[in-house]
Protein backbone atom coordinates (compact mmCIF):
# COMPACT_ATOMS: atom_id res chain seq x y z
CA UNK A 1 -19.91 -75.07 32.66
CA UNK A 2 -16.62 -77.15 32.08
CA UNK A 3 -13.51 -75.71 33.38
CA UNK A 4 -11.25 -75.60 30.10
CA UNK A 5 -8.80 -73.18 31.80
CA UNK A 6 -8.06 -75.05 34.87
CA UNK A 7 -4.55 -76.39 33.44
CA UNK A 8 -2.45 -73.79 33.53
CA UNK A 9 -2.03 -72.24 37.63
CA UNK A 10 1.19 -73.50 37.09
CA UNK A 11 4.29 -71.30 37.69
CA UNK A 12 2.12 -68.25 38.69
CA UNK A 13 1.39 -70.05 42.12
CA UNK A 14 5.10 -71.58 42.09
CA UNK A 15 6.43 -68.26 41.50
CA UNK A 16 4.28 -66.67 43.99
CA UNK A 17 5.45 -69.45 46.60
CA UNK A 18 8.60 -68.49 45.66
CA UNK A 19 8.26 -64.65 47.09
CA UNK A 20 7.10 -66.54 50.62
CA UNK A 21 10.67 -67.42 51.21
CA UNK A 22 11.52 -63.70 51.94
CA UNK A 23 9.70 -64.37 55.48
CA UNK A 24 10.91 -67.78 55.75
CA UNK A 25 13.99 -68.87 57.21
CA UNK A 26 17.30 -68.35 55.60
CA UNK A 27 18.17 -71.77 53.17
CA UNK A 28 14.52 -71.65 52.53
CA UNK A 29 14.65 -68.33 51.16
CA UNK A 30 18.01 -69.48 49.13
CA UNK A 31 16.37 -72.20 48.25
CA UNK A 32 13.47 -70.70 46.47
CA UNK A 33 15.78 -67.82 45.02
CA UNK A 34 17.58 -70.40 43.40
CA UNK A 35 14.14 -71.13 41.78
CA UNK A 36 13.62 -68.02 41.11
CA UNK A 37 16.71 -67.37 39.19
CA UNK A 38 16.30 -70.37 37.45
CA UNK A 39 13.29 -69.54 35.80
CA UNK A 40 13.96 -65.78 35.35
CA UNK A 41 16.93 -66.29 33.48
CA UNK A 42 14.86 -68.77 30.89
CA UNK A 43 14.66 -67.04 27.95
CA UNK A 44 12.85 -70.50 26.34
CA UNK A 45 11.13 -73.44 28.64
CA UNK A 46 9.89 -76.48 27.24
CA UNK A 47 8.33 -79.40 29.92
CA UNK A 48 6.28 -82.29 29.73
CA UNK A 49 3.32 -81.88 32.40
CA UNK A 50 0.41 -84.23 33.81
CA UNK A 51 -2.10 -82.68 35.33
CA UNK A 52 -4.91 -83.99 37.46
CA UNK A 53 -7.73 -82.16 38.80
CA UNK A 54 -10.24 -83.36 41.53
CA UNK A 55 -13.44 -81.39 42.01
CA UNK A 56 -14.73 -81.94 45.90
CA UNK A 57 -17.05 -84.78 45.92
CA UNK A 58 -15.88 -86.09 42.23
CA UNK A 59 -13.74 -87.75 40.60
CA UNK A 60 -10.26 -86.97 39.12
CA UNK A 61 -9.66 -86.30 35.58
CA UNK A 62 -5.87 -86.24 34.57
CA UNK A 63 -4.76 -84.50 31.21
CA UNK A 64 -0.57 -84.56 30.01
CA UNK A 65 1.16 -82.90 26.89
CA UNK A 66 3.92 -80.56 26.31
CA UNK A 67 4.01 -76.60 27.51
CA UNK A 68 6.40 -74.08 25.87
CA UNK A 69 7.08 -70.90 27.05
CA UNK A 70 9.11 -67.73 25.35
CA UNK A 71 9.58 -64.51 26.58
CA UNK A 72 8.10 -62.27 26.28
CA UNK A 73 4.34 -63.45 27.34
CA UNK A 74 4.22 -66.54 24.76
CA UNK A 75 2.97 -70.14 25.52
CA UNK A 76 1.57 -73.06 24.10
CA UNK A 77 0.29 -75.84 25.85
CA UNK A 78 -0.07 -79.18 23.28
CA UNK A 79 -2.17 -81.95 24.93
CA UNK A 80 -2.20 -85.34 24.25
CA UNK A 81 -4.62 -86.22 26.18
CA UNK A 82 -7.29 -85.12 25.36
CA UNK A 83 -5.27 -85.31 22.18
CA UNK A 84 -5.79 -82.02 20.02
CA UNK A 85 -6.79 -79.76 22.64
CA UNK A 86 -4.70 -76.97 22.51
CA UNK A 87 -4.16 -73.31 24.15
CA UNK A 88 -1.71 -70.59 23.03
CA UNK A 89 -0.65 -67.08 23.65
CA UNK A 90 0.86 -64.88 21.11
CA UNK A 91 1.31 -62.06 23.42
CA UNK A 92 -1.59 -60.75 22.96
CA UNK A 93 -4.65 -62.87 22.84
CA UNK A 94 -5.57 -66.02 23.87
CA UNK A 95 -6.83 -68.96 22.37
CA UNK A 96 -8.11 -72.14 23.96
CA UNK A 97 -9.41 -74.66 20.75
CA UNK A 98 -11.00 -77.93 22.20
CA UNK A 99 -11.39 -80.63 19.33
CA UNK A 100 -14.71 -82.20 21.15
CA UNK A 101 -16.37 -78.86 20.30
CA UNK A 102 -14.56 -77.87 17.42
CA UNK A 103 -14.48 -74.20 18.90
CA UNK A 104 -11.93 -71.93 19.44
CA UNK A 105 -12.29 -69.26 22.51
CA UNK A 106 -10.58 -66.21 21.91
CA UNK A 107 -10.12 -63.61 24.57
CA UNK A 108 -7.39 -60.52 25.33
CA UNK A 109 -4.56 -61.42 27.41
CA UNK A 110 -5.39 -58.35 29.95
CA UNK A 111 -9.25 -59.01 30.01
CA UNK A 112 -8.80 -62.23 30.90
CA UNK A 113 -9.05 -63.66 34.97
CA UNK A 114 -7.86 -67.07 34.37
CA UNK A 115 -5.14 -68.26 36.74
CA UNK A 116 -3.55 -69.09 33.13
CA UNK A 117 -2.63 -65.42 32.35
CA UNK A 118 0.10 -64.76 34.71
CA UNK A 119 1.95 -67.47 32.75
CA UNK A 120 2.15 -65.38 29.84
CA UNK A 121 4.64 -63.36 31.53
CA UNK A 122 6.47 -66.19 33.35
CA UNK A 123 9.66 -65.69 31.61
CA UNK A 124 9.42 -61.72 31.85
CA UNK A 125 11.33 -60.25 35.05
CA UNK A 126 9.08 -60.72 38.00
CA UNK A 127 9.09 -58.25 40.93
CA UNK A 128 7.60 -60.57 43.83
CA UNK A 129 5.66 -58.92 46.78
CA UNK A 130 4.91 -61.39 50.26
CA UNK A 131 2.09 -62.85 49.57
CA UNK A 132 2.13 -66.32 51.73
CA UNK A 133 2.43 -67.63 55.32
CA UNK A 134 3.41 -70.69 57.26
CA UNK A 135 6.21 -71.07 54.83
CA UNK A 136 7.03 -74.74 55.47
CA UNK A 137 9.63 -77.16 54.13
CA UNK A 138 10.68 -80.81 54.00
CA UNK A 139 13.18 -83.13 52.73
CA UNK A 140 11.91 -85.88 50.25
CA UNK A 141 14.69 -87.90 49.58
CA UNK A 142 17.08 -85.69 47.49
CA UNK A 143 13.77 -83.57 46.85
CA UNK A 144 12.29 -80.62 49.12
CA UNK A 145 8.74 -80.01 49.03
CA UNK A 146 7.66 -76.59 49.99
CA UNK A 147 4.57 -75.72 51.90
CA UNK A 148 3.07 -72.28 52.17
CA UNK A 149 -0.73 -70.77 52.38
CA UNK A 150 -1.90 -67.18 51.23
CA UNK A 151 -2.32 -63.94 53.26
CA UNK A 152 -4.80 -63.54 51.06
CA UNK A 153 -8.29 -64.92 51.93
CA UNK A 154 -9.51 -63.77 48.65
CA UNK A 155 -7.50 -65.85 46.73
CA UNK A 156 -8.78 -68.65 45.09
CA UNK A 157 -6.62 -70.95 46.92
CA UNK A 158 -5.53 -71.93 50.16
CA UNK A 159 -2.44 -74.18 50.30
CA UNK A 160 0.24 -74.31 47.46
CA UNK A 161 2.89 -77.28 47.68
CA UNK A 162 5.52 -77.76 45.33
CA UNK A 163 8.57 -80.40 45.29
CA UNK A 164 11.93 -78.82 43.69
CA UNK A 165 14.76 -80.94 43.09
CA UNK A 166 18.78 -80.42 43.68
CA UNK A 167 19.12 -78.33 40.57
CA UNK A 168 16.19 -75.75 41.65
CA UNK A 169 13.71 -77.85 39.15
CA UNK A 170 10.04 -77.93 40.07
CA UNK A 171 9.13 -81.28 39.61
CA UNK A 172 5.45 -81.19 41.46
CA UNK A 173 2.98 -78.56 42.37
CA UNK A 174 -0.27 -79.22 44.23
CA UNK A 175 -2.68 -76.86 44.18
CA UNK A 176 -5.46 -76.96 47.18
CA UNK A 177 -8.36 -74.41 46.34
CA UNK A 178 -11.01 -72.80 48.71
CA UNK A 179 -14.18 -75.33 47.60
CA UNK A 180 -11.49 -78.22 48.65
CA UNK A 181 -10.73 -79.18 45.01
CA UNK A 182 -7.08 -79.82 43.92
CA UNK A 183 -4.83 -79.23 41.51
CA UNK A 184 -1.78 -81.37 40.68
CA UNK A 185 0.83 -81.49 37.96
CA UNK A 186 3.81 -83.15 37.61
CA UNK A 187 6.87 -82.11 35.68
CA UNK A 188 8.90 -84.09 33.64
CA UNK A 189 12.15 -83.69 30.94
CA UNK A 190 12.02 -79.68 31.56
CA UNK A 191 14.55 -78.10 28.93
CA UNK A 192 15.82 -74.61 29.80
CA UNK A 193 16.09 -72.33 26.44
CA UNK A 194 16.01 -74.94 23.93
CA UNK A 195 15.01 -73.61 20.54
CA UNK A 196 11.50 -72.01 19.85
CA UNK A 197 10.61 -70.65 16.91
CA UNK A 198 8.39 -67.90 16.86
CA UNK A 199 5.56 -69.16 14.88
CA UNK A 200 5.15 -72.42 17.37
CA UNK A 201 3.31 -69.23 19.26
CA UNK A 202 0.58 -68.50 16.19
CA UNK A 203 -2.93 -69.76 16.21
CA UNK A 204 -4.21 -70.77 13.65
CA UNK A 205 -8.27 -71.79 13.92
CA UNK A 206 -8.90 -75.63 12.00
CA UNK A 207 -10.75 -75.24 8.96
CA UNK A 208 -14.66 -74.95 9.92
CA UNK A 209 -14.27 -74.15 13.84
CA UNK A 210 -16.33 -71.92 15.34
CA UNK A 211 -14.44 -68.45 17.30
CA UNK A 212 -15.94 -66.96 19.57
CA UNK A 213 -14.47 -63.99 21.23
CA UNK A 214 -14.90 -62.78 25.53
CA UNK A 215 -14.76 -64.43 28.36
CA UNK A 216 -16.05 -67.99 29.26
């Protein structure tokens, strides 16, 4: 079955990096709280992403648009390509509409598993626990890229990396998962609380798409 909720891991891994600098050392840990902060005190978020996915033993498949967040628990992410896919949160439900299909899956926020979810709350205040090891980090130019793994082994990941510029602005985030696929975006033009209205957040099904509710 495809995977049309792979796109969004996003800031729930970065964010959980982000609690790994409590056992790292020192201007790692005020590194990522400057992250941290960052994003916590966004009551709007608006970025450009690209993001590339590489199943073990296949090829890569890269997908871009535009993701906007609100507090509390609201996203949409608008694709390009494949231009008019399309998933959104009110809050409450979600809603993932893929134009090759011309279906619309509909599921409850709680119910659902997806690595998505945790997004809906990304702008919400977070209370981290420790959840990775081998915190690593290195310089990249002006950049720092930060390396950690899970405690976890039940995760369904094993390495997170993410590059953060000068300003505390995740620019990259690669994703390695326990079957050895991968998981990379890249950030671009990131606008902190620009204006949102609230019915960006409302899905609305195209005329003669099919909805159908539960999991995938």
């Amino acid at each position: 079955m495809p995977r049309v909720y792979d796109s969004v891991r996003l800031l729930a891994l970065m964010f959980a990096a982000v609690v790994s600098a409590l056992a790292a050392d020192p201007s790692t840990a005020r590194l990522l709280k400057q992250v941290e902060q960052r994003y916590n005190r966004a009551e709007t978020l608006q970025v450009r992403f690209a993001e590339t996915y590489t199943a073990a033993g296949r090829s890569s498949r890269t997908e871009t648009g535009l993701l906007s967040l609100r507090k509390p628990g609201r996203m949409r992410w608008d694709y390009t390509s494949p231009a008019g896919k399309l998933f959104v949160s009110d809050g409450k439900n979600l809603y993932l509409y893929v134009p090759g299909t011309n279906r619309v899956q509909k599921m409850k926020l709680k119910q659902s598993e997806d690595m998505r979810a945790p997004l809906a709350f990304l702008l919400g205040k977070l209370n981290f626990e420790k959840e990775f090891q081998n915190i690593q980090t290195k310089s990249e130019g002006d950049n720092t890229r930060i390396l950690a793994e899970p405690k976890a082994d039940s995760l369904p990941y094993s390495k997170v990396e993410f590059v953060v510029s000068p300003d505390s602005e995740i620019r990259k985030l690669h994703i390695l998962e326990q079957d050895n696929s991968m998981l990379d975006f890249t950030f671009d033009e990131e606008k902190v609380n620009p204006p949102l209205a609230g019915s960006l957040f409302q899905f609305h099904p195209p005329a003669g798409a099919d909805v159908v509710e539960g999991s995938r």
